[in-house]
Protein backbone atom coordinates (compact mmCIF):
# COMPACT_ATOMS: atom_id res chain seq x y z
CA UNK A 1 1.26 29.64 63.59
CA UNK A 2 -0.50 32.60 61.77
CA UNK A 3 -0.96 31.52 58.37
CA UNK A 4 -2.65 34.37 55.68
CA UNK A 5 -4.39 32.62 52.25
CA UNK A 6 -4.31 34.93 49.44
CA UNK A 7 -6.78 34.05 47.51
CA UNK A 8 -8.53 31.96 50.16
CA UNK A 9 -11.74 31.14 47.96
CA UNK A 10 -10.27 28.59 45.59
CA UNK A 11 -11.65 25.29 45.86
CA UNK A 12 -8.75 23.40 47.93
CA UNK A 13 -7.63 26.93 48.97
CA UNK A 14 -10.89 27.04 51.28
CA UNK A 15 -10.66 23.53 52.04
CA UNK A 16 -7.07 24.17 53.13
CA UNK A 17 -7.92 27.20 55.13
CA UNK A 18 -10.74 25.00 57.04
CA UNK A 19 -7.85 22.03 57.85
CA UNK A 20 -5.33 24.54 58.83
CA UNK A 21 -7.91 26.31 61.45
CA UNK A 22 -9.16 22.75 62.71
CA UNK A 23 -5.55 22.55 63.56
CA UNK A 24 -5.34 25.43 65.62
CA UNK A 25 -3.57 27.81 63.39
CA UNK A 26 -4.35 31.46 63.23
CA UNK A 27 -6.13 31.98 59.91
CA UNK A 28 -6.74 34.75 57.69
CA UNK A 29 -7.57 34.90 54.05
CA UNK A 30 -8.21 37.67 50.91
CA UNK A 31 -9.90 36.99 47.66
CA UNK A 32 -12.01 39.35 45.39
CA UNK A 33 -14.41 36.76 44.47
CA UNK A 34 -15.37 34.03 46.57
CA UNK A 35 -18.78 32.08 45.41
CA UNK A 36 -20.34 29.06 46.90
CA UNK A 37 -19.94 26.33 48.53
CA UNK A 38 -16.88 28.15 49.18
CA UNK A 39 -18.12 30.99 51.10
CA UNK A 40 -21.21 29.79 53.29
CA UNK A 41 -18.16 27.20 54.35
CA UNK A 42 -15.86 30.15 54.89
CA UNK A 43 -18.74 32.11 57.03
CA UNK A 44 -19.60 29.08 59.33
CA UNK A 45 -16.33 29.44 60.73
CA UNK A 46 -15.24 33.15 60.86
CA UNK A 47 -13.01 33.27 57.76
CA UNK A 48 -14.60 34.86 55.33
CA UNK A 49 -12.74 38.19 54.91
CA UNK A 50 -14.99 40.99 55.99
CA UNK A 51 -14.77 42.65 52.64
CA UNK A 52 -13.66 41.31 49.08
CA UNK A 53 -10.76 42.84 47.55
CA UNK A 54 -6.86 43.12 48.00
CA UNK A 55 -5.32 45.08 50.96
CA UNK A 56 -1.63 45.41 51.84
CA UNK A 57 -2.73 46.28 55.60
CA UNK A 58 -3.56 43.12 56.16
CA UNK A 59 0.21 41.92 55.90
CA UNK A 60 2.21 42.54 58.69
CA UNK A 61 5.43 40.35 60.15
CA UNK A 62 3.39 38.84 62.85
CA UNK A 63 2.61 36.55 59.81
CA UNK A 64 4.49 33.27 59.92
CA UNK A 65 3.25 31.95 56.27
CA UNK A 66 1.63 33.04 53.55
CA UNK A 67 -0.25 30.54 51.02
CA UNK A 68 -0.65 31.88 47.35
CA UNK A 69 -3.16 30.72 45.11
CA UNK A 70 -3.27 30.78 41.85
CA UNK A 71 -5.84 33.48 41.45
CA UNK A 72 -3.09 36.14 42.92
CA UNK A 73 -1.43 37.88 39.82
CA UNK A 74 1.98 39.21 40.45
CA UNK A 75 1.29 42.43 41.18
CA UNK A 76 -1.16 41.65 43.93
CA UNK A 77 -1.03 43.98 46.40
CA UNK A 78 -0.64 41.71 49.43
CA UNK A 79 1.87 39.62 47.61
CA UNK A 80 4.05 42.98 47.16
CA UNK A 81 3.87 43.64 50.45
CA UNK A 82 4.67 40.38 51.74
CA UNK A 83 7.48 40.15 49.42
CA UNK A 84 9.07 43.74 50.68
CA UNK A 85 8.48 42.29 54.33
CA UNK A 86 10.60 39.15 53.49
CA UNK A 87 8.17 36.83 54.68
CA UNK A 88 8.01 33.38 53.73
CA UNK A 89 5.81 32.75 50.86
CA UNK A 90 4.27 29.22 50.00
CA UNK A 91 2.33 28.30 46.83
CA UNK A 92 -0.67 25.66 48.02
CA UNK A 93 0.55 22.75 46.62
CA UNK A 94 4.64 23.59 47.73
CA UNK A 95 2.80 23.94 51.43
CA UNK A 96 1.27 20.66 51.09
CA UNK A 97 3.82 18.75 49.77
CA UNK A 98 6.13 20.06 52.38
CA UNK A 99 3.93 19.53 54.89
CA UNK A 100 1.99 15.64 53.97
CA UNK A 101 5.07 13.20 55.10
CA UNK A 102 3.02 9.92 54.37
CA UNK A 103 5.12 6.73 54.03
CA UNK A 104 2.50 6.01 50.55
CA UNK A 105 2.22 8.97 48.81
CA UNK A 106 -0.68 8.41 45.96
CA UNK A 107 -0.96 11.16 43.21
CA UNK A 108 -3.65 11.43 40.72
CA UNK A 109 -2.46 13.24 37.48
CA UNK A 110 -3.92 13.89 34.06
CA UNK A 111 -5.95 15.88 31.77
CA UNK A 112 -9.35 14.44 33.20
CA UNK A 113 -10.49 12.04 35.76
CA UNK A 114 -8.49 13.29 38.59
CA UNK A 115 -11.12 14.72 40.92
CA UNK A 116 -12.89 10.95 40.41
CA UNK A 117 -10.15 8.43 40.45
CA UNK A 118 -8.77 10.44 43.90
CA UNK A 119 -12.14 10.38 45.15
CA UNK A 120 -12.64 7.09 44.54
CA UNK A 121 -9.09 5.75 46.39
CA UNK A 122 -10.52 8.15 49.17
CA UNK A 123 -13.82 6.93 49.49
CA UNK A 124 -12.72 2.94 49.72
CA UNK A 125 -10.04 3.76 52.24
CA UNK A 126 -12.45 5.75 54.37
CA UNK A 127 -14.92 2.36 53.91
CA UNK A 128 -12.36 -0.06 55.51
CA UNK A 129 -11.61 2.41 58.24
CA UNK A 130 -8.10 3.02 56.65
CA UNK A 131 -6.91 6.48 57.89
CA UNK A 132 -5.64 8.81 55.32
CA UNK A 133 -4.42 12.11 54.55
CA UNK A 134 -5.77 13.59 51.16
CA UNK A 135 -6.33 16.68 49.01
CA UNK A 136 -9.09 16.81 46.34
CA UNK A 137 -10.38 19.70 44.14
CA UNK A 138 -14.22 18.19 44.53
CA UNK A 139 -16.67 17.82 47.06
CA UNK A 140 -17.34 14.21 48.45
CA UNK A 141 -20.04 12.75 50.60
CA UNK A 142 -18.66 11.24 53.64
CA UNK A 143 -16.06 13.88 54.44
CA UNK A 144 -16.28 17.10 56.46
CA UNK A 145 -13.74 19.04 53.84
CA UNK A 146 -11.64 17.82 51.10
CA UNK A 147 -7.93 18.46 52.57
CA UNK A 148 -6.77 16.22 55.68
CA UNK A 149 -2.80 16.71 56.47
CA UNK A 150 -3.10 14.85 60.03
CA UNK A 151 -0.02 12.86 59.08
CA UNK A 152 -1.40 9.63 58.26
CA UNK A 153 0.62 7.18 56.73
CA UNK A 154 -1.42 7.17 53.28
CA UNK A 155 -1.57 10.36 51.42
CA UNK A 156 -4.12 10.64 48.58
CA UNK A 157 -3.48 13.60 46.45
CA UNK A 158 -5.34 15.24 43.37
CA UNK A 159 -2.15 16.56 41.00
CA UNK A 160 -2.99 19.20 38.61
CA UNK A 161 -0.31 19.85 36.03
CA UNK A 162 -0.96 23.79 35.99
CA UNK A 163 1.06 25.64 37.26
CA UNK A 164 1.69 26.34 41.11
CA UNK A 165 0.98 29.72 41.51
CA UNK A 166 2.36 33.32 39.59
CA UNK A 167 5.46 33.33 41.35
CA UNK A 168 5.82 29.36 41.46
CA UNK A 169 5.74 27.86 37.46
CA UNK A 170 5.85 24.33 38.72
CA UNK A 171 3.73 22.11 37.95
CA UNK A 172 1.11 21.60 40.71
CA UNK A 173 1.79 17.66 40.62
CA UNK A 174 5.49 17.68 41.01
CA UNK A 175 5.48 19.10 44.25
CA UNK A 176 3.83 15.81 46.14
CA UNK A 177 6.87 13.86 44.87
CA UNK A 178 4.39 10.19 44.74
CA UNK A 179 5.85 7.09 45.52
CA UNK A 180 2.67 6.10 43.12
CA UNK A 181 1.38 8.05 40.68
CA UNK A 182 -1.74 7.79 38.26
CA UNK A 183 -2.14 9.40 35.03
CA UNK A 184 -5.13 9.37 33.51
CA UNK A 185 -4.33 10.87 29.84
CA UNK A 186 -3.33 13.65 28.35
CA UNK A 187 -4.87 16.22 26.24
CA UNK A 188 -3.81 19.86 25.42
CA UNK A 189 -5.18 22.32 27.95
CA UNK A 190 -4.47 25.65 29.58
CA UNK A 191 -2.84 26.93 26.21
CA UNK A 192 -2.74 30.40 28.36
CA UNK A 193 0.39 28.33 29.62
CA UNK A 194 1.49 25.92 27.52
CA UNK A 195 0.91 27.12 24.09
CA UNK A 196 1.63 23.95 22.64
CA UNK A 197 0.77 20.29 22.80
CA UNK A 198 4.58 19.75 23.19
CA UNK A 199 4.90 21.73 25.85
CA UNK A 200 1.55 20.47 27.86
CA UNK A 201 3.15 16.65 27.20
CA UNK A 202 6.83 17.53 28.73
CA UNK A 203 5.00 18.58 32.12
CA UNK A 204 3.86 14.46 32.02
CA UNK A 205 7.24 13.84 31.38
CA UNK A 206 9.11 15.41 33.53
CA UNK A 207 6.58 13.97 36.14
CA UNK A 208 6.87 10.69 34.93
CA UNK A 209 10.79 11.12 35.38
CA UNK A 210 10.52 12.27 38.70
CA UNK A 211 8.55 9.72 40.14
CA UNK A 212 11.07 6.87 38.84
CA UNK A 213 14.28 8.38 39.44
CA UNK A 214 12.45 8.33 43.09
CA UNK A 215 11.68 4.82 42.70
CA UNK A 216 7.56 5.54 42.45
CA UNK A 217 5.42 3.50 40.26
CA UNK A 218 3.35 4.68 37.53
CA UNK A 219 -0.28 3.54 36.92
CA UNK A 220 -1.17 4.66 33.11
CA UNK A 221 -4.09 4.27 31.02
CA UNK A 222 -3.09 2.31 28.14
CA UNK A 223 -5.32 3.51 25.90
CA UNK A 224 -3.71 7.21 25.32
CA UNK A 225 -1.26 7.57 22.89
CA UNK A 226 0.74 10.13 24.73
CA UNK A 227 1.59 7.85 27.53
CA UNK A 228 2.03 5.32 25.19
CA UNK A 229 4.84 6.98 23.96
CA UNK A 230 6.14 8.34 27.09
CA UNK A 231 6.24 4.81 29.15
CA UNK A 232 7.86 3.03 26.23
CA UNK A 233 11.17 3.45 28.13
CA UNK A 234 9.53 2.72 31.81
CA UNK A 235 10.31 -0.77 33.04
CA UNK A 236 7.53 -3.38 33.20
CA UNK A 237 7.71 -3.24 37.15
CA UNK A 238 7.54 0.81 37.75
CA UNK A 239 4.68 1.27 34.98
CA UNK A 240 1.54 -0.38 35.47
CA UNK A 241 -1.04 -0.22 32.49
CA UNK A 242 -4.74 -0.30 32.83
CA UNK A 243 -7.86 -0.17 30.74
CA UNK A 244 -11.36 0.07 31.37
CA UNK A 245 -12.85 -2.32 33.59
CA UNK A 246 -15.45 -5.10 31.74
CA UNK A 247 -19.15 -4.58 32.83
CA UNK A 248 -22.31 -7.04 32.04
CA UNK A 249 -25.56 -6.15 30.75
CA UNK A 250 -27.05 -5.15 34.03
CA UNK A 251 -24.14 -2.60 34.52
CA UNK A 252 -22.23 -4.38 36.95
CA UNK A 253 -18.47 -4.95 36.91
CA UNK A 254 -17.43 -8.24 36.79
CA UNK A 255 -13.87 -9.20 37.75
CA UNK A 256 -12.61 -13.02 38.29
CA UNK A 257 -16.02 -14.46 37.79
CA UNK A 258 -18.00 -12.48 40.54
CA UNK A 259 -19.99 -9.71 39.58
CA UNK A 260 -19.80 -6.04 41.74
CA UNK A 261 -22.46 -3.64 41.12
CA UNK A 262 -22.36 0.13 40.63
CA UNK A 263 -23.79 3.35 41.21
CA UNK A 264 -21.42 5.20 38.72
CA UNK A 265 -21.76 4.82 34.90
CA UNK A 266 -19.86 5.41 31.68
CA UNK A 267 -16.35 4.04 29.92
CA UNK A 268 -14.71 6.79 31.11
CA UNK A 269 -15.47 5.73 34.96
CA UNK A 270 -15.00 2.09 33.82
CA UNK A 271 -11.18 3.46 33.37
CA UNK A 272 -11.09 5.98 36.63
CA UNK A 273 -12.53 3.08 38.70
CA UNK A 274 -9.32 0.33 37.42
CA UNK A 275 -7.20 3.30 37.70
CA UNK A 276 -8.02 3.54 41.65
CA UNK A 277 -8.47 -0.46 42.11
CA UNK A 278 -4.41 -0.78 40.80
CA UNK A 279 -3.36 2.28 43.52
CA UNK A 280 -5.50 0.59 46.31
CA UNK A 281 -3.52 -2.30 46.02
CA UNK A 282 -0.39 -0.86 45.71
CA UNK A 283 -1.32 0.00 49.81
CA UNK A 284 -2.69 -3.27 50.63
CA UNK A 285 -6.11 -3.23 49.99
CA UNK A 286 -7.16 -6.82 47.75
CA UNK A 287 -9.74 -6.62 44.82
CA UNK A 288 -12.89 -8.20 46.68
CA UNK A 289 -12.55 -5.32 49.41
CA UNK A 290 -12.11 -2.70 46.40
CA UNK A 291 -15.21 -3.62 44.90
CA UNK A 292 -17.25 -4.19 48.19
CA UNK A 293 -16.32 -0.71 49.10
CA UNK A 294 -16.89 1.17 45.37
CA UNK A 295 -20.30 -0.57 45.36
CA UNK A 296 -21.74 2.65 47.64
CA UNK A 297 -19.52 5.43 45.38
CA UNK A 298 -21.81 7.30 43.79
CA UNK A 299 -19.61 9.85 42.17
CA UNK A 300 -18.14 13.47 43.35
CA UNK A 301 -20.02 16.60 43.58
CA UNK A 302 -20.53 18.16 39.40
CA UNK A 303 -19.02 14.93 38.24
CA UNK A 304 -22.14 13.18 36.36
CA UNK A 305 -24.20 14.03 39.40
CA UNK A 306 -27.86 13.75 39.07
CA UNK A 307 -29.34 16.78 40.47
CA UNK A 308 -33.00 16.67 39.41
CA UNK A 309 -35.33 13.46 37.84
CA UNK A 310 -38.24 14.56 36.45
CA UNK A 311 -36.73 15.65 33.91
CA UNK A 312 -33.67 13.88 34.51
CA UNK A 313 -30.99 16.47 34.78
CA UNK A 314 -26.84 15.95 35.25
CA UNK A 315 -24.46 18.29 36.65
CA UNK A 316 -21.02 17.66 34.93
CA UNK A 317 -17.75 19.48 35.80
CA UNK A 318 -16.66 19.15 31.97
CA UNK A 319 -13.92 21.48 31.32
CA UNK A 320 -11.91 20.26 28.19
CA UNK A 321 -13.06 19.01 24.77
CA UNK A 322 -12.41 14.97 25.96
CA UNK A 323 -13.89 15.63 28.55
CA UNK A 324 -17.51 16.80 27.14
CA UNK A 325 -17.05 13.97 24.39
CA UNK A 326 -16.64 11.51 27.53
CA UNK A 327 -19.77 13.09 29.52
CA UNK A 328 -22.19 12.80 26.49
CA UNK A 329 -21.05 9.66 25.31
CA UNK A 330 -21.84 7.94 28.69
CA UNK A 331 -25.16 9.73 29.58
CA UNK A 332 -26.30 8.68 25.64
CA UNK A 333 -25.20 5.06 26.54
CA UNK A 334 -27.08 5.59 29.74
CA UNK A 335 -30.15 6.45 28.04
CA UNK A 336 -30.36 5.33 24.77
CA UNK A 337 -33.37 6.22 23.62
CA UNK A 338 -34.06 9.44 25.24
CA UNK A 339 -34.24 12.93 24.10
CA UNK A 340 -31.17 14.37 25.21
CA UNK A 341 -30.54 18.47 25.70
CA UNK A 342 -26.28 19.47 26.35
CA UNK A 343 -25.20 22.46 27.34
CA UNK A 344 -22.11 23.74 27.92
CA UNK A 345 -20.30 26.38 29.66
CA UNK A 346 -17.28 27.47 28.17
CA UNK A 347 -15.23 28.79 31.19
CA UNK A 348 -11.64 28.41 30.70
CA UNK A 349 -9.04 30.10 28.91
CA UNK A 350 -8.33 27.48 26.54
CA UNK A 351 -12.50 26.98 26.03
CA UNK A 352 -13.23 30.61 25.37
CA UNK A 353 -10.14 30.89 22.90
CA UNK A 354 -11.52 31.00 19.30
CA UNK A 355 -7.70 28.91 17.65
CA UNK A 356 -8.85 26.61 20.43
CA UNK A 357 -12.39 26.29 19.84
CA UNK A 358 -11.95 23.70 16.63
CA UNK A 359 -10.77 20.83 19.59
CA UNK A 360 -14.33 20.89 20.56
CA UNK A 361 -15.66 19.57 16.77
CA UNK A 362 -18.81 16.84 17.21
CA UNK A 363 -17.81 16.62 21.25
CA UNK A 364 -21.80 17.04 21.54
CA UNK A 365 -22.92 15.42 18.75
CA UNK A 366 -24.62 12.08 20.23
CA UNK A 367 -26.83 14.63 22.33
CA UNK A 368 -30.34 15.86 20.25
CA UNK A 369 -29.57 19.46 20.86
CA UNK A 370 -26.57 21.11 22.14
CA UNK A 371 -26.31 24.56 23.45
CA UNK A 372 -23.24 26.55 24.53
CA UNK A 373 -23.21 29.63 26.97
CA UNK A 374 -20.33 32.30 27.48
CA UNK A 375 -20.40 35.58 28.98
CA UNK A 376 -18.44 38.75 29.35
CA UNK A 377 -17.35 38.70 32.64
CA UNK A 378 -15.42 35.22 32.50
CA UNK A 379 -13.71 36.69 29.11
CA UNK A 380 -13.06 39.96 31.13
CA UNK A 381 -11.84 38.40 33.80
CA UNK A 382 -8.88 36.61 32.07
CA UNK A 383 -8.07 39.68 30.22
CA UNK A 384 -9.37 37.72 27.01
CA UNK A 385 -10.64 39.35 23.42
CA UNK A 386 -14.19 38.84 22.53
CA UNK A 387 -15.61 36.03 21.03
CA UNK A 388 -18.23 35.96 18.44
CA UNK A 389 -21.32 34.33 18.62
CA UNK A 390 -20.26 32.97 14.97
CA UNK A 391 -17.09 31.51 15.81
CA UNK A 392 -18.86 29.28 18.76
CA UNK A 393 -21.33 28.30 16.29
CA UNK A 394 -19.01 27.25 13.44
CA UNK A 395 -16.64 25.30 16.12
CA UNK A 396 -19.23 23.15 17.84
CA UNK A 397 -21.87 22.66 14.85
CA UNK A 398 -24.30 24.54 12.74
CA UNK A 399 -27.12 23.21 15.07
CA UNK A 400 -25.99 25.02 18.32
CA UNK A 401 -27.58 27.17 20.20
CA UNK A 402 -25.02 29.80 21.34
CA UNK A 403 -26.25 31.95 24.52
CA UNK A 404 -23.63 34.99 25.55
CA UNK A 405 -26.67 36.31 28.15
CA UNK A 406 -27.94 34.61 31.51
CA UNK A 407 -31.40 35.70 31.33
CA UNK A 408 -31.45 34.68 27.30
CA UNK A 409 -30.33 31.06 28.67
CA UNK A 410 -32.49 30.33 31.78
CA UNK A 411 -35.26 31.80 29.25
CA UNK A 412 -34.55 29.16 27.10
CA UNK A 413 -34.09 26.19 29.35
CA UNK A 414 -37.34 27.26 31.15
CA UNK A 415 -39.20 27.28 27.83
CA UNK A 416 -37.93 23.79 26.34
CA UNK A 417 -37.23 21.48 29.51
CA UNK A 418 -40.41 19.62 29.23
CA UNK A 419 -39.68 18.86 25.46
CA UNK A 420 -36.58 16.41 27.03
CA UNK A 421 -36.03 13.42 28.93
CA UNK A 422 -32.48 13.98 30.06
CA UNK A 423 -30.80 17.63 30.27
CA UNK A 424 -26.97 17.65 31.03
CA UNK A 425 -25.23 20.92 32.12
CA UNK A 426 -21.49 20.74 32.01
CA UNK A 427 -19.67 23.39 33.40
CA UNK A 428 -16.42 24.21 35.22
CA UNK A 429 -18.24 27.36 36.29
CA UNK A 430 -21.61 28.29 37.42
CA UNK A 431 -23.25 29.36 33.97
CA UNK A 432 -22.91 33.29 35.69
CA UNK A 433 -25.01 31.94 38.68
CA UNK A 434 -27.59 30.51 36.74
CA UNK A 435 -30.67 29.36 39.21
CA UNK A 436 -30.49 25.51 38.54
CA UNK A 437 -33.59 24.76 41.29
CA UNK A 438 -35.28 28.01 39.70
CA UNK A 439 -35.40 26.26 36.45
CA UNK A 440 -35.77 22.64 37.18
CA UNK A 441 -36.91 22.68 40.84
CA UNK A 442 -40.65 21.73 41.66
């Protein structure tokens, strides 16, 4: 078939793009931004479009599908012309859950943790040599690219609850219709969408619904009071609670009187890591080969990842205020008496939204300095209003360093990194392309 990606640069846009060629499809793709690893993978193959930017000539009704992402407004230009061509159009996640037929379909929902806890089920599966399709929003060691639709029999699928694309407003997740499904909690994000909490939580429950009316199971983490309240009605048998798994004092988990060791750390992977032992069982894998595989996990790419060690230095995909609570609480129980630097990148539409910004109160405050960066061009490019320095300041702490210029930041970080032991940079962005081996590199 030939297939056309508008807006081919997203992270499982690419990834789907790569599959779909591997396949033997006729590919093309559009995007006006398209930023690493995204585009050297793009490049290798012949797929990077030869210039960025929207153009209608490049639809024509030769094309058998076209995959929107959600980066394509309404009024994109190809989208129009596809539209006025009548040509079947396809959000990503509608393609892929038409398309992934597995007998065990395993979705991995909530407001943090997916990338890990589908990573994780994907990683021990690939370990004992269990073949299975997937889609995940991270890079992992151990696979060429992070969609597979070959038709295996196991399906292992990261659900995002925003929404499909600009002309699709379904939820991401509800389109892979799981037979089991994992949520990980909830927490009010992407207000550009769901401007309340209320409306954020009925997207869970309408997924929840979905998946038993279908006769799916639901794996939930106990310890959120959201799904506390939405499983109350859920029979014993279709909802399955977990908690954080118990580790000793050397770090390693210990489950029915044998201890497992780890490479990951933190409560918040203690949970992620039960949340992905109770789905591998659900397909037939038993604890001891769980925890003999998870042993070599060390994590996915910007999730806690250790990029540099002298001084230490994380790389943390933190995009929501939980979330950078989570990421400084573990790497200040990881080292507990060192002098610890946070900064943060705020990035998304709810993050750089100054009603929102008070969700983010003390989330840093177990680090010895925090620091947030924030620049024009992410603000311009969601059409947002600008955001005082001031604001940032008063939401996150008096203490904070607030940086709205690249150059002002990498000045900074260049000027205090040998004053700390551990730096963490959390970011669902790149911090405007910020140099990380420039700064921390030998």
């Amino acid at each position: 078939m030939r297939i056309h990606l508008i807006a081919i640069g997203g992270k499982v846009m690419h990834n789907l793009a790569l599959e779909l060629q591997g396949q033997g499809h006729e590919i093309t793709g559009s995007d006006d931004e398209i930023y690493d690893p995204a585009r050297s993978r793009l490049s290798a193959v012949g797929l990077l479009p030869d210039q960025m930017g929207w153009a209608p000539q490049r639809i024509d009704s030769n094309i058998d599908i076209i995959i929107l992402g959600m980066h394509a407004q309404k009024d994109n230009p190809e989208l129009l012309a596809a539209q006025d061509m009548g040509l079947s159009i396809m959000s990503f996640p509608e393609f892929i859950g038409e398309t992934i037929k597995a007998r065990s379909k395993i979705v991995v929902a909530g407001s943090h943790g997916k990338s890990t806890i589908t990573a994780m089920i994907m990683h021990v599966l690939n370990y004992l040599q269990i073949e299975s399709d997937y889609v995940l929003g991270g890079m992992l060691a151990g696979f060429k690219r992070m969609v597979s639709l070959s038709g295996a029999s196991i399906a292992v699928i990261e659900g995002d609850e925003y929404l499909s694309s600009r002309v699709d407003s379904t939820s991401k997740m509800m389109h892979y219709h799981g037979d089991i499904v994992v949520i990980s909690g909830i927490e009010w994000d992407h207000m550009n969408v769901f401007p309340t909490v209320e409306n954020y939580i009925e997207q869970f429950e309408k997924l929840i619904e979905q998946t038993t009316r279908e006769g799916g199971k639901v794996i939930w983490y106990e310890g959120d009071p959201y799904l506390g309240n939405l499983m109350r009605e859920v029979s014993q048998g279709t909802g399955i609670a977990y908690d954080n798994l118990k580790v000793d004092d050397s770090g390693a988990v210990v489950w029915d009187g044998k201890q497992y060791p780890i490479a990951v750390f933190g409560d918040h992977n203690l949970a992620n890591m039960n949340a992905a032992r109770l789905a591998c069982i659900e397909v037939g894998v038993n604890a001891g080969d769980f925890f003999a595989a998870i042993a070599s996990f060390e994590g996915v790419g910007k999730r806690l990842e250790l990029i540099f060690s002298e001084p230490v230095v994380y790389l943390d995909y933190a995009h929501a205020p939980s979330k950078v609570r989570a990421t400084v609480h573990a790497v200040r129980s990881r080292h507990r008496q060192s002098k610890i630097l946070a900064v943060y990148e705020l990035h998304t539409y709810s993050s750089l939204n100054a009603q929102f910004l008070p969700h983010y109160e003390d989330t840093m405050s177990r680090s010895d300095q925090a620091v947030i960066y924030y620049d024009n061009h992410a603000l311009a490019m969601k059409q947002m209003p600008a955001l005082e320095r001031n604001v940032v300041k008063e939401a996150f702490g008096e203490g904070t360093h607030v940086y709205r210029d690249q150059s002002e930041l990498k000045d900074y970080l260049m000027s205090v990194k040998s004053d700390y032991d551990v730096i963490l940079m959390m970011s669902s962005g790149t911090f405007g392309g910020l140099d990380l081996d420039e700064i921390f590199g030998d």
